[in-house]
N, C-alpha and C. Protein backbone atom coordinates (compact mmCIF):
# COMPACT_ATOMS: atom_id res chain seq x y z
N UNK A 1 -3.02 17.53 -54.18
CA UNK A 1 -2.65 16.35 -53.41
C UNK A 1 -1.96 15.37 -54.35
N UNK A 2 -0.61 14.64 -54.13
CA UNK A 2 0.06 13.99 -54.80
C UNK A 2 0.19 12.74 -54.15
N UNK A 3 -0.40 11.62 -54.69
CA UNK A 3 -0.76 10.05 -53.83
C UNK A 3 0.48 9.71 -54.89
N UNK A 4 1.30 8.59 -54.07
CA UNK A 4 2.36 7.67 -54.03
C UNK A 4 1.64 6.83 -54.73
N UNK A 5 2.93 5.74 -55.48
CA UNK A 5 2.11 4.45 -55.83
C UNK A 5 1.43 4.10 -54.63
N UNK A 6 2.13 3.56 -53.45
CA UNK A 6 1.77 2.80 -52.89
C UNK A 6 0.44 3.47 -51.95
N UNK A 7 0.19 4.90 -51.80
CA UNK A 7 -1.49 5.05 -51.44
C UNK A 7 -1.99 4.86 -52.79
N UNK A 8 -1.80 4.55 -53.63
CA UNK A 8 -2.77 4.39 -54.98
C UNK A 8 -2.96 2.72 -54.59
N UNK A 9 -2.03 2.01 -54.41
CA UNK A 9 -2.29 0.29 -54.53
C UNK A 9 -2.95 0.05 -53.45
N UNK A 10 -3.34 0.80 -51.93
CA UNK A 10 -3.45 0.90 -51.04
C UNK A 10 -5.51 1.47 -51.02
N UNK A 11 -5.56 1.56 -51.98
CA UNK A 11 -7.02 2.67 -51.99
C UNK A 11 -7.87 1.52 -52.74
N UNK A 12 -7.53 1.00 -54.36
CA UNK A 12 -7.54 0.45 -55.03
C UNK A 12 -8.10 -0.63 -54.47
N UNK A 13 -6.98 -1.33 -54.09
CA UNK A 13 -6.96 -2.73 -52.88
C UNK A 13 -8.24 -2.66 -52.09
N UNK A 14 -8.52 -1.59 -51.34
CA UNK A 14 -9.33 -1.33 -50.07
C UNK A 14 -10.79 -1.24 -51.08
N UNK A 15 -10.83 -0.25 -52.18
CA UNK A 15 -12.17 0.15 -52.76
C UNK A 15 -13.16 -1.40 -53.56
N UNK A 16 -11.82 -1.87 -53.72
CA UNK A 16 -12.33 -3.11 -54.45
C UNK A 16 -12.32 -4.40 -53.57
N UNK A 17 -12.38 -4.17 -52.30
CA UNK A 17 -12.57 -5.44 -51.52
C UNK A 17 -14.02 -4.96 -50.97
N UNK A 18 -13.98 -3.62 -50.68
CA UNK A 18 -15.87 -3.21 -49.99
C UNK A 18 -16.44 -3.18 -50.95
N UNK A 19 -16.05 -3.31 -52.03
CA UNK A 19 -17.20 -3.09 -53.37
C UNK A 19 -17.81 -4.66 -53.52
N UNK A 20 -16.80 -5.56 -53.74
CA UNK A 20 -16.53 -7.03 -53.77
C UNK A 20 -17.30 -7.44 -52.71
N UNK A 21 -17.27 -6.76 -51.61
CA UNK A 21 -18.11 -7.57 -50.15
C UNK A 21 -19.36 -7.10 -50.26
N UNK A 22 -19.66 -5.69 -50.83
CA UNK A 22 -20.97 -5.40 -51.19
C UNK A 22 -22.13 -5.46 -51.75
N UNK A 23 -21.22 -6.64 -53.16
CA UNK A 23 -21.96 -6.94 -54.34
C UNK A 23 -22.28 -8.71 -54.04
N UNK A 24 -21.52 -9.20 -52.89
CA UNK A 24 -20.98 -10.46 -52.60
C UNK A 24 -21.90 -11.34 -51.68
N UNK A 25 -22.17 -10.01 -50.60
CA UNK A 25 -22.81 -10.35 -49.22
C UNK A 25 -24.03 -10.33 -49.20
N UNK A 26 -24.95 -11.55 -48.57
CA UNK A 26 -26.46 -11.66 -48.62
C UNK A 26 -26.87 -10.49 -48.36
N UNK A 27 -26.44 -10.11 -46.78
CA UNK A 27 -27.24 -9.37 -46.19
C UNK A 27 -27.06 -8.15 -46.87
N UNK A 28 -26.34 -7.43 -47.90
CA UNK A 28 -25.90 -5.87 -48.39
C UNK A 28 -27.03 -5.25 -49.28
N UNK A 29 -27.46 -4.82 -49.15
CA UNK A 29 -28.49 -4.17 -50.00
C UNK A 29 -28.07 -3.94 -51.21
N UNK A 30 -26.87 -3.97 -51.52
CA UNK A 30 -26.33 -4.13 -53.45
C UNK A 30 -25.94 -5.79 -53.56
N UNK A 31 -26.10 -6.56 -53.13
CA UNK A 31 -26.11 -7.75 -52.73
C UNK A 31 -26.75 -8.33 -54.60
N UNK A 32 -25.51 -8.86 -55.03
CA UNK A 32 -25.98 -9.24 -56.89
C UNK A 32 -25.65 -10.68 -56.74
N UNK A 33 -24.64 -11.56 -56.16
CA UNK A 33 -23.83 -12.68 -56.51
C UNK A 33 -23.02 -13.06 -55.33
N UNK A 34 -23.24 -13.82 -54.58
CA UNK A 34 -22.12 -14.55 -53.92
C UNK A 34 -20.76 -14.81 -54.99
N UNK A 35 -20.87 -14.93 -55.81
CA UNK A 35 -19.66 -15.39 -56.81
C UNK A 35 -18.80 -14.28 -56.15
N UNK A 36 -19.15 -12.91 -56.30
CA UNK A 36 -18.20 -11.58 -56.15
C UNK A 36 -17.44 -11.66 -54.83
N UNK A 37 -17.73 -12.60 -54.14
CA UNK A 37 -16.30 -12.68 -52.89
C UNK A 37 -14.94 -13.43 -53.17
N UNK A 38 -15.70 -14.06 -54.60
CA UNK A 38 -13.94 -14.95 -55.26
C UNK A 38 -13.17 -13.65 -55.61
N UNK A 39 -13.61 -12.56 -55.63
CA UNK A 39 -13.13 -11.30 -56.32
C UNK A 39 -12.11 -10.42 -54.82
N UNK A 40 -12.94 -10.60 -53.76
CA UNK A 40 -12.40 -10.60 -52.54
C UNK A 40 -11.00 -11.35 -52.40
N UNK A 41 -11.27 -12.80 -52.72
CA UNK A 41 -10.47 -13.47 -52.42
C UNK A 41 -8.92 -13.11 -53.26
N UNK A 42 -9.48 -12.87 -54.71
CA UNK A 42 -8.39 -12.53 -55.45
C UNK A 42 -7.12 -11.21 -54.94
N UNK A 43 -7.86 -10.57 -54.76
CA UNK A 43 -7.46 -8.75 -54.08
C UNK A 43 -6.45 -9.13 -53.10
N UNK A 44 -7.10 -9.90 -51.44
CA UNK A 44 -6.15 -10.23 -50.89
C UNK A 44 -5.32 -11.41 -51.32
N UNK A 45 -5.46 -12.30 -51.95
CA UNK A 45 -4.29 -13.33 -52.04
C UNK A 45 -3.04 -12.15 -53.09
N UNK A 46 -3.50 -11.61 -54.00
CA UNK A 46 -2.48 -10.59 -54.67
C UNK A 46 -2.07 -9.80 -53.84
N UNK A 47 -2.79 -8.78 -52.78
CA UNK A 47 -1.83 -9.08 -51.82
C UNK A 47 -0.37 -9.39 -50.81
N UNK A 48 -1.35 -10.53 -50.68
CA UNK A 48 -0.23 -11.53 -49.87
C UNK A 48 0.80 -11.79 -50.34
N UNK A 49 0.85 -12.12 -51.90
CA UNK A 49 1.88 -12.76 -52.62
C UNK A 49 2.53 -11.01 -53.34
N UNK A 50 1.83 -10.09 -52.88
CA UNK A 50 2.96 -8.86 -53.78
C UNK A 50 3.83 -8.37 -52.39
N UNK A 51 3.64 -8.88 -50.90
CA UNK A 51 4.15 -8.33 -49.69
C UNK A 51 5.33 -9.49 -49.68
N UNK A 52 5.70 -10.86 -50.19
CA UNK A 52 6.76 -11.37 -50.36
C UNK A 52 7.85 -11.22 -52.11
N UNK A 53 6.77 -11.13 -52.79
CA UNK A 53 7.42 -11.29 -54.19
C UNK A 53 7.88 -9.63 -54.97
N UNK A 54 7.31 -8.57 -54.24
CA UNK A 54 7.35 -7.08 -54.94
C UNK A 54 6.84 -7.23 -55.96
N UNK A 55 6.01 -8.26 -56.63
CA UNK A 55 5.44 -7.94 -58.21
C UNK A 55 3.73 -7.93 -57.80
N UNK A 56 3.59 -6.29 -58.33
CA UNK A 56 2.64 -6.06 -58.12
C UNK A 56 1.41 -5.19 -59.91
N UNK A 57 1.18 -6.33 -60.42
CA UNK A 57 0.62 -5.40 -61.67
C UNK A 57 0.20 -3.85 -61.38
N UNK A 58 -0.92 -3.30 -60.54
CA UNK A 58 -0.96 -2.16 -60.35
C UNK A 58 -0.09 -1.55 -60.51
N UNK A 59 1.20 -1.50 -59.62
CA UNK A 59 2.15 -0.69 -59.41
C UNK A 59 3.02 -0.35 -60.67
N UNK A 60 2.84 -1.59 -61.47
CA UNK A 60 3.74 -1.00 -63.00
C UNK A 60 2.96 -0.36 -63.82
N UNK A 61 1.55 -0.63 -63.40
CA UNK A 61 0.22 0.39 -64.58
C UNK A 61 0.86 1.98 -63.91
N UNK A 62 0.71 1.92 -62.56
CA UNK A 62 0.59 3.12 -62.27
C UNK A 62 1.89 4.02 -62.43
N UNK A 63 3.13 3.29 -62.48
CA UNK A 63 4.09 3.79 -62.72
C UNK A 63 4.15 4.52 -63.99
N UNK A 64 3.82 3.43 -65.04
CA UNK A 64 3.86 4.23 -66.42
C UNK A 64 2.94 4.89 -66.83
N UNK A 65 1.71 5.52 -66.03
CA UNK A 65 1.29 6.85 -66.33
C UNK A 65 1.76 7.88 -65.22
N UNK A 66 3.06 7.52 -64.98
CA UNK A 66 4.18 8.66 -64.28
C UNK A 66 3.54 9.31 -62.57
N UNK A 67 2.88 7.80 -61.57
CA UNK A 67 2.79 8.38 -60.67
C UNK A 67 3.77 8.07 -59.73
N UNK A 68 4.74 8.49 -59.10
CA UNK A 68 5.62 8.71 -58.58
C UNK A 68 5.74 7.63 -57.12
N UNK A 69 7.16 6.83 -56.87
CA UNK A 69 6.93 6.15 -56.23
C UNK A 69 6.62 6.41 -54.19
N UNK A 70 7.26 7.67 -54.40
CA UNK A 70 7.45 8.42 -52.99
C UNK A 70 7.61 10.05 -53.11
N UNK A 71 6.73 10.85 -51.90
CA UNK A 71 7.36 11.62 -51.72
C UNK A 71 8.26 12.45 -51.69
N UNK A 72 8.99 13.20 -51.62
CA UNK A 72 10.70 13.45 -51.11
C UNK A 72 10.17 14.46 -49.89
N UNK A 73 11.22 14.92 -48.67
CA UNK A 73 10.69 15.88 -47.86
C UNK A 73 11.24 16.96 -48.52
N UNK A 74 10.80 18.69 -48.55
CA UNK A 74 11.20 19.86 -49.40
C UNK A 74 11.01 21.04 -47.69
């Protein structure tokens, strides 16, 4: 299986906002710190601001260990 940047920034994004809400949220049984939803907050505002600006740190990590930006159809 060959993931695109963008299912890599897409997984990333997603794994580290339920992790963030998990470690964040009273009620979660891994429940460590309310602090860990500023971590939430961070994820989506980067985000928000990489869906107008295209600068996305991930995407240049992941580039230069050569993961490919798209598909091609074969």
């Amino acid at each position: 299986m060959n993931l695109t940047v963008n299912q890599f920034v897409r997984i990333f994004a997603g794994a580290f906002v339920l992790i963030s809400l998990a470690l964040g949220v009273e009620g979660s049984p891994l429940f460590v710190n309310a602090n860990f939803l500023w971590f939430t907050a961070f994820v989506g505002a980067n985000l928000f601001q990489s869906g107008f600006t295209r600068i996305c740190p991930l995407e240049t990590i992941l580039r230069k260990f050569g993961v490919k930006d798209s598909v091609g159809c074969s």
